[in-house]
Protein backbone atom coordinates (compact mmCIF):
# COMPACT_ATOMS: atom_id res chain seq x y z
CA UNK A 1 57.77 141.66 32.37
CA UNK A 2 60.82 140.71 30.19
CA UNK A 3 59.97 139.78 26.69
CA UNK A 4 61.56 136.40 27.21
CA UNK A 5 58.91 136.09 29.93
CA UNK A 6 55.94 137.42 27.38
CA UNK A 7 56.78 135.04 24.65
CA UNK A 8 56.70 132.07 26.44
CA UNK A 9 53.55 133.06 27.91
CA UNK A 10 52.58 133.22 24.69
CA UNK A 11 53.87 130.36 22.86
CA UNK A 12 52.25 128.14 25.94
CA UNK A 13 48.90 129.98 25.24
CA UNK A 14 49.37 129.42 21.46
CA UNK A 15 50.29 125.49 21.98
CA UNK A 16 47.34 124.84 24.04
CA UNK A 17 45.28 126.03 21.38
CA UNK A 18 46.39 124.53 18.97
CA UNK A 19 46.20 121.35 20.94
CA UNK A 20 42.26 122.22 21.11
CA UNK A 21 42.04 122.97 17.31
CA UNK A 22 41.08 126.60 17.97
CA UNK A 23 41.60 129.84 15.77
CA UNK A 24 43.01 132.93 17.64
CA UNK A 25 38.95 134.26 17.04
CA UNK A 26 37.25 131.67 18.44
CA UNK A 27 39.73 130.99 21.49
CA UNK A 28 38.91 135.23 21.95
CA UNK A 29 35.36 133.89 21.85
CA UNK A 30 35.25 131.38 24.14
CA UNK A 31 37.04 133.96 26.80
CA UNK A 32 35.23 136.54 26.29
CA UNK A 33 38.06 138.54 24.89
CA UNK A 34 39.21 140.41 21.38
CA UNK A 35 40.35 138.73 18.91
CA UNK A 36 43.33 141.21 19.17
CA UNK A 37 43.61 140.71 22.87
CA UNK A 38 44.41 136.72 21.90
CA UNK A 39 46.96 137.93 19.08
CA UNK A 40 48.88 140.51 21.26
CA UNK A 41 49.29 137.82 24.20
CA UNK A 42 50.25 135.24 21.82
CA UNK A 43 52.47 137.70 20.14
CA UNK A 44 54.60 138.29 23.43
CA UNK A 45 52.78 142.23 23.18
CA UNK A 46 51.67 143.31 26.77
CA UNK A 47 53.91 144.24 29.37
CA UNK A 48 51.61 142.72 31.94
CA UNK A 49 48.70 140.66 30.47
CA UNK A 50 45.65 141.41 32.85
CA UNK A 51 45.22 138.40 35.35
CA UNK A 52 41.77 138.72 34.53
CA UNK A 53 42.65 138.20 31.04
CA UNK A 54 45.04 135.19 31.77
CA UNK A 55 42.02 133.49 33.53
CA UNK A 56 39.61 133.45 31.21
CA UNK A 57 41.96 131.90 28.57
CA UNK A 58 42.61 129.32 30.84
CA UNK A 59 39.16 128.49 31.42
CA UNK A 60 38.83 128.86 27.74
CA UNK A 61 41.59 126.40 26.78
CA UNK A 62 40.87 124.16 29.88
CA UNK A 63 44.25 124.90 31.79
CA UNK A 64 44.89 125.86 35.11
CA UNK A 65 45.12 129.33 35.08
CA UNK A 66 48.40 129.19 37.36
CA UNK A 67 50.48 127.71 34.70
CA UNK A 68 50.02 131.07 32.91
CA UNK A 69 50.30 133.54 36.03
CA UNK A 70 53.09 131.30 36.31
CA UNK A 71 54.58 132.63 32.93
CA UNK A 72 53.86 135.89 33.22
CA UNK A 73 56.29 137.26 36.80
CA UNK A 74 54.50 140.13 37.88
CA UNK A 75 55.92 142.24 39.68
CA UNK A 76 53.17 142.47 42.29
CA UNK A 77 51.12 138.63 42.20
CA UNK A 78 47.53 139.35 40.93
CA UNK A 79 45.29 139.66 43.71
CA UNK A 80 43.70 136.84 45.29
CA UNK A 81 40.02 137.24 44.44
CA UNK A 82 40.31 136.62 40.69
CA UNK A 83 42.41 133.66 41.42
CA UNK A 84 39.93 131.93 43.66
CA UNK A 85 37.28 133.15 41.60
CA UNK A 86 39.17 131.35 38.21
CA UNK A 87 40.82 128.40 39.99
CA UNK A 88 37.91 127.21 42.28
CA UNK A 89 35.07 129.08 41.01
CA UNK A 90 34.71 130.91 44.81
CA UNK A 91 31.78 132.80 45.11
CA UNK A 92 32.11 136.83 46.17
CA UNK A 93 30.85 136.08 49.64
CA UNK A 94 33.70 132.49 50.20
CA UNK A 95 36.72 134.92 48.39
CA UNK A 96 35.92 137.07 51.17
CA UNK A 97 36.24 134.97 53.78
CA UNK A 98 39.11 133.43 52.06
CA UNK A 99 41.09 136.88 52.18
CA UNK A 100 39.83 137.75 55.59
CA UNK A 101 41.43 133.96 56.72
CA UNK A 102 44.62 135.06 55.38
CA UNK A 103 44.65 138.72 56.63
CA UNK A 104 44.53 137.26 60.20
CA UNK A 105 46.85 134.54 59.41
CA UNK A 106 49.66 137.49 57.99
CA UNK A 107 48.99 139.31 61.40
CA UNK A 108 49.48 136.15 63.51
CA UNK A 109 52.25 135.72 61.40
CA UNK A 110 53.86 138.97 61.85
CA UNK A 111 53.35 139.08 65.48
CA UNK A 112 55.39 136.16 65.60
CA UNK A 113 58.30 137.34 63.69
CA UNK A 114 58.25 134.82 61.28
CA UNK A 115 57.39 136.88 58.26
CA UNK A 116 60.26 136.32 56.31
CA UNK A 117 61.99 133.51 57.28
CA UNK A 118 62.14 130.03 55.72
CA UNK A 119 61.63 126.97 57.22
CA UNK A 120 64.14 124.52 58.38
């Protein structure tokens, strides 16, 4: 991740707790995270912030967690389970069936030879 990319992450992560009149510690708190964990994101520090990470300072600060995967380009997306998990509180048994709905779906796809191209 570019450390244009980090500190924006950051700074969004930052404003929204300000906006909620939270410290860095009890932010951390609230997600379940280090105080140092907070400080390092906000400070533009990790490479590639943990998804897992991002999602529980959403929840935290109240925010869909997609406006921060948003900020932070991976260069792989995080994997699907922890989103639906964060974003729609999914249950291990519905992410599965969520995943297995799009494996089939990618197949169908591919044996179509659309993969790849846009729509018109």
């Amino acid at each position: 991740m570019s450390p244009h990319s980090t500190s924006k992450l950051g700074a969004t992560i930052r404003r929204h707790r300000e906006k909620a009149k939270l410290s860095q510690r009890a932010l951390a708190r609230l997600a379940g995270l280090s105080h140092t964990t907070v400080i390092r994101i906000e400070g533009g520090e990790f490479g590639r912030p943990d998804p897992e990470k991002l999602g529980r300072l959403a929840e935290a600060l109240e925010i869909d967690a997609e406006e921060l995967y948003a900020l932070a380009p991976y260069p792989d997306l995080p994997e699907m389970a922890p989103y639906l998990r964060t974003k729609y509180g999914m249950s291990e048994a519905a992410v599965a069936e969520a995943e297995a709905f799009f494996a089939e779906l990618e197949q169908r796809d591919k044996q179509e030879g659309r993969r790849g191209k846009r729509a018109r």
